[in-house]
Protein backbone atom coordinates (compact mmCIF):
# COMPACT_ATOMS: atom_id res chain seq x y z
CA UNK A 1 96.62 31.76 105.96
CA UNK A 2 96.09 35.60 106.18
CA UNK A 3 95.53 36.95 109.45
CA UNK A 4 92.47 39.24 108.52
CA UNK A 5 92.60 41.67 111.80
CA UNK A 6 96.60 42.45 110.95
CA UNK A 7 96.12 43.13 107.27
CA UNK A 8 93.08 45.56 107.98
CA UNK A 9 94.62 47.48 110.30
CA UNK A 10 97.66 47.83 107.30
CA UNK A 11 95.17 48.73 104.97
CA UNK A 12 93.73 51.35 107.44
CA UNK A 13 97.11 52.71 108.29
CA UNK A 14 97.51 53.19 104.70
CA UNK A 15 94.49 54.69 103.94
CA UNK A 16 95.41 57.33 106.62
CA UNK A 17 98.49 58.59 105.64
CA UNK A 18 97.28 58.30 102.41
CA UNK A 19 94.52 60.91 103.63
CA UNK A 20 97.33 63.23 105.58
CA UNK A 21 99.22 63.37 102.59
CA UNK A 22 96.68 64.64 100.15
CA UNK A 23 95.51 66.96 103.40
CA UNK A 24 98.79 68.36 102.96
CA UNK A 25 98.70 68.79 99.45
CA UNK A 26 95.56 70.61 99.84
CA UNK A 27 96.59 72.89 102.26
CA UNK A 28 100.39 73.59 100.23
CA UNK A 29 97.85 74.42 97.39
CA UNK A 30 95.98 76.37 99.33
CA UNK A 31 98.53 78.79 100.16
CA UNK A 32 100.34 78.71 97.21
CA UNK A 33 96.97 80.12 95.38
CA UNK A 34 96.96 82.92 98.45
CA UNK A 35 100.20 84.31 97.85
CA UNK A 36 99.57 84.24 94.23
CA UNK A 37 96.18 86.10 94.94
CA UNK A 38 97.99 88.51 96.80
CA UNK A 39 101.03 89.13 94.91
CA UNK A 40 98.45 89.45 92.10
CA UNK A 41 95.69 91.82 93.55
CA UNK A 42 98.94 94.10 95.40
CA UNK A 43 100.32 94.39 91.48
CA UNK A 44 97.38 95.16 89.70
CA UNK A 45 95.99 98.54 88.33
CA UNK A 46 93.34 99.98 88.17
CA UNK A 47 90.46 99.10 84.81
CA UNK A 48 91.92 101.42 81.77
CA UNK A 49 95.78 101.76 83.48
CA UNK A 50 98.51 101.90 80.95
CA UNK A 51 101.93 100.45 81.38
CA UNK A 52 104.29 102.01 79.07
CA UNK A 53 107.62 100.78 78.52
CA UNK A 54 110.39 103.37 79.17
CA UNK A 55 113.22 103.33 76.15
CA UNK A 56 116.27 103.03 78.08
CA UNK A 57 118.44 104.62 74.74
CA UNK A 58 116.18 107.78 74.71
CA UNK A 59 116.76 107.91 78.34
CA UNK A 60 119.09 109.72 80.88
CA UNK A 61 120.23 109.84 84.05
CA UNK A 62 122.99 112.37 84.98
CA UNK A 63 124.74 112.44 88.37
CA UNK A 64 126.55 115.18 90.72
CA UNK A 65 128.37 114.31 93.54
CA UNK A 66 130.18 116.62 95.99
CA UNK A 67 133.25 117.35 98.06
CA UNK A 68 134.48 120.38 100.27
CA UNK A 69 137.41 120.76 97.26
CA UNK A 70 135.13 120.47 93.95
CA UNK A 71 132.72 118.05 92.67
CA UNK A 72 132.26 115.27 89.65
CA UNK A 73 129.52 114.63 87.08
CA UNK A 74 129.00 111.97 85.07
CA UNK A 75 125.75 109.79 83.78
CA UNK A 76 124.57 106.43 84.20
CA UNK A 77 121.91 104.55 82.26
CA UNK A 78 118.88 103.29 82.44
CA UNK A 79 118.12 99.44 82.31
CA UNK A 80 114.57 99.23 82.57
CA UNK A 81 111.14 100.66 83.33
CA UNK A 82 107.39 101.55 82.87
CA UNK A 83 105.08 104.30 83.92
CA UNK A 84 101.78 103.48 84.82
CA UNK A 85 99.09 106.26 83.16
CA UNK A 86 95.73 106.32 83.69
CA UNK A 87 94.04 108.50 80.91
CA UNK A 88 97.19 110.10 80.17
CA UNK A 89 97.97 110.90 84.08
CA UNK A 90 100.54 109.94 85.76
CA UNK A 91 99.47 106.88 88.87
CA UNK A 92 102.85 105.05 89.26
CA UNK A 93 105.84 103.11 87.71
CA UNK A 94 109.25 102.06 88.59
CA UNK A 95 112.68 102.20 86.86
CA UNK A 96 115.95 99.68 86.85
CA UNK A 97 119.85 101.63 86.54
CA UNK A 98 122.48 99.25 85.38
CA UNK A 99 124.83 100.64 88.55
CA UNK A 100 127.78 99.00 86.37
CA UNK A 101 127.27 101.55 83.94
CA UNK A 102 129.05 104.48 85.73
CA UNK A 103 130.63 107.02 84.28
CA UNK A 104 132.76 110.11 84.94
CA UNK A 105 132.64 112.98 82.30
CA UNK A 106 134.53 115.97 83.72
CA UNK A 107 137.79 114.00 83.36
CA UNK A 108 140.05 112.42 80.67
CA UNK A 109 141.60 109.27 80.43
CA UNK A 110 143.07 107.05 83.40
CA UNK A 111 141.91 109.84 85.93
CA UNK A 112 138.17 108.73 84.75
CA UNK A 113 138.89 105.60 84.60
CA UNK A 114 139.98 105.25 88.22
CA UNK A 115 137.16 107.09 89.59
CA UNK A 116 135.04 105.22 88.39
CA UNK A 117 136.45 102.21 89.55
CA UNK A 118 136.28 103.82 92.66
CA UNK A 119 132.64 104.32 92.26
CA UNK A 120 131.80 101.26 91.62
CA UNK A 121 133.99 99.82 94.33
CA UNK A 122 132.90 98.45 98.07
CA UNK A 123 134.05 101.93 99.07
CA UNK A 124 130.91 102.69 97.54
CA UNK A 125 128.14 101.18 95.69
CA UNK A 126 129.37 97.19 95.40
CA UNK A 127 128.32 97.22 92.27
CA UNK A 128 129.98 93.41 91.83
CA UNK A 129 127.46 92.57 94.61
CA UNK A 130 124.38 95.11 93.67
CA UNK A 131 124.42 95.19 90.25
CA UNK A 132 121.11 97.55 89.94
CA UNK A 133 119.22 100.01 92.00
CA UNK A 134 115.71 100.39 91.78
CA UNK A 135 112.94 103.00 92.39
CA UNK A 136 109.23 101.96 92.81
CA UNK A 137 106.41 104.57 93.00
CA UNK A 138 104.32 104.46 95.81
CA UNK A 139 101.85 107.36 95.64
CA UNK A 140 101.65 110.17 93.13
CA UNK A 141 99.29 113.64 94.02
CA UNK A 142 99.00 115.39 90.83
CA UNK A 143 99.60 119.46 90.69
CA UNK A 144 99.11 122.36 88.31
CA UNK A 145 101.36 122.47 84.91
CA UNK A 146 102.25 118.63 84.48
CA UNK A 147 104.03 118.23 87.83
CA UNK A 148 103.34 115.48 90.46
CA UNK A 149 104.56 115.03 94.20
CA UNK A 150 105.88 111.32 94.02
CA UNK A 151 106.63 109.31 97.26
CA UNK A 152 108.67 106.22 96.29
CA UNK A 153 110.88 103.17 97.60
CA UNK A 154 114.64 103.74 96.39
CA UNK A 155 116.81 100.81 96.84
CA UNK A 156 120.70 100.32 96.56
CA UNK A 157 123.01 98.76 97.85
CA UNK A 158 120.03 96.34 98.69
CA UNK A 159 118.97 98.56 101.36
CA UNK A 160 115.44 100.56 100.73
CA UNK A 161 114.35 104.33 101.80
CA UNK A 162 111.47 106.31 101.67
CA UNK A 163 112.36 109.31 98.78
CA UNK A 164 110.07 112.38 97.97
CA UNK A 165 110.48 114.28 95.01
CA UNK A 166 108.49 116.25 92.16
CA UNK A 167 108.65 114.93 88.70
CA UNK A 168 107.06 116.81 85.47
CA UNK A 169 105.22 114.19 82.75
CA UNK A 170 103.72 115.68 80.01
CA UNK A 171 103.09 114.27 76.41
CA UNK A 172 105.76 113.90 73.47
CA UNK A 173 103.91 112.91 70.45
CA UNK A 174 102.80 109.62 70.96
CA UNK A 175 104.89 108.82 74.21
CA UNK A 176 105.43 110.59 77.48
CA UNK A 177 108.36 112.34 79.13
CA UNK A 178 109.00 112.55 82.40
CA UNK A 179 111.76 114.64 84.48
CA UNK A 180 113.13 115.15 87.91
CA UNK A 181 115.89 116.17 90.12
CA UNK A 182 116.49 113.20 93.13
CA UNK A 183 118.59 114.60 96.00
CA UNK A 184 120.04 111.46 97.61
CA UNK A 185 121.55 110.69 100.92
CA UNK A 186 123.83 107.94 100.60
CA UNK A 187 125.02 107.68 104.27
CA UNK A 188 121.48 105.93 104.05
CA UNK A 189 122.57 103.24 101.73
CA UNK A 190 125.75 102.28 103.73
CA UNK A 191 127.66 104.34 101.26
CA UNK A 192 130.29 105.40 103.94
CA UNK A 193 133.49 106.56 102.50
CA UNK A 194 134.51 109.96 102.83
CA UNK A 195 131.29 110.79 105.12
CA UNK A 196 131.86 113.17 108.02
CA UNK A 197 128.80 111.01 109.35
CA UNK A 198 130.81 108.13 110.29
CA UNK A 199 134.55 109.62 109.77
CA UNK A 200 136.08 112.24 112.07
CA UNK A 201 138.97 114.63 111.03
CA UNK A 202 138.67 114.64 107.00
CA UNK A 203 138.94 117.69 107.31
CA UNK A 204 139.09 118.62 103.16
CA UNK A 205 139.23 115.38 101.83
CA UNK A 206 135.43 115.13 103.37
CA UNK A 207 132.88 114.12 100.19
CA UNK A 208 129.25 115.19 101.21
CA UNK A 209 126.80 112.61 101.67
CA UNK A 210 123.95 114.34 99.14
CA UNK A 211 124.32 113.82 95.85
CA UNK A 212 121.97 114.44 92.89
CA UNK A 213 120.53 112.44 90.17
CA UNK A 214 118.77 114.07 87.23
CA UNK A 215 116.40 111.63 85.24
CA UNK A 216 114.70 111.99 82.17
CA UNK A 217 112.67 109.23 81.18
CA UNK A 218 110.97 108.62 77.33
CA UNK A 219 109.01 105.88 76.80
CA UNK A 220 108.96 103.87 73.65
């Protein structure tokens, strides 16, 4: 014999969490599609924006760091990028540097070779643990002659700062070019070694905590 009041109030139990769970589904959708929205409408140009690809083999980035004693060059390349044009004006982009690509080239053999080990050491950048650094543009005032005032995010070492800095863009045939001189801090990327910021007494052996990058950027 089935007791009727027991099995209706299974089949009403059911029904509920049968109604919770698609309730929950709903609202997991829900936000899913928000974030997506979001993400979406925070990526997305302007009507008639451009993304061109940046050709990381036409490309270079050249570095200068110094020391109370001397200073190093060397370059580092380029892994990936885009600049966003509106009717052949600059309006934003971002760039990629393969941080494992280091190199020194003011000196020969093993002497290279261990400074840029160094380099790419904890003492410094971590590259083993932050393989890439990135820049994002964030606003870009156009001025006379090609030149723009760019404020961007600069990340490395998985930390992110604010950097200013002019860049020229002009035309090259059917791509762009675009140049600029970054003046870096990295005491603000928990690059410490050999900063009088956090060491006392280096006395010479003191490396300064500025160093410059100069990009040049071709797209494809």
């Amino acid at each position: 014999m089935v007791h009727l009041p027991t099995t209706l109030t299974r089949i009403c139990c059911s029904v509920e969490v049968l109604a919770n769970d698609f309730d929950n589904m709903y609202r997991t959708l829900f936000a899913f599609l928000f974030i997506l929205g979001s993400v979406l409408i925070a990526t997305a140009g302007k009507p008639g924006d451009d993304y061109v690809k940046i050709n990381p083999a036409a490309s270079k980035i050249l570095w200068t760091g110094k020391k109370v004693t001397g200073q190093h060059h060397g370059s580092i390349s380029l892994k990936e990028g885009t600049l966003q044009m509106q009717k052949g004006v600059l309006v934003g982009g971002s760039f990629t540097i393969d941080m494992s690509t280091i190199k020194d080239l003011d000196l020969n053999g093993e002497y290279a070779g261990k400074l840029e080990n160094h380099l790419k050491s904890d003492d410094f950048f971590g590259v083993a643990t932050y393989p890439v650094a990135t820049l994002i543009i964030l606003e870009v005032k156009p001025k006379e002659y090609n030149a723009y005032d760019i404020k961007a995010n600069l990340t490395i070492k998985g930390i992110t700062q604010p950097i200013e800095f002019v860049a020229i863009v002009k035309p090259e045939g059917k791509n762009y070019r675009a140049e600029s001189k970054l003046n870096i801090d990295r005491s603000l990327f928990n690059v410490k070694y050999g900063s009088g910021k956090f060491y006392d007494d280096l006395g010479d052996k003191t490396i300064y905590d500025e160093f410059e990058l100069n990009v040049t950027l071709v797209t494809e």
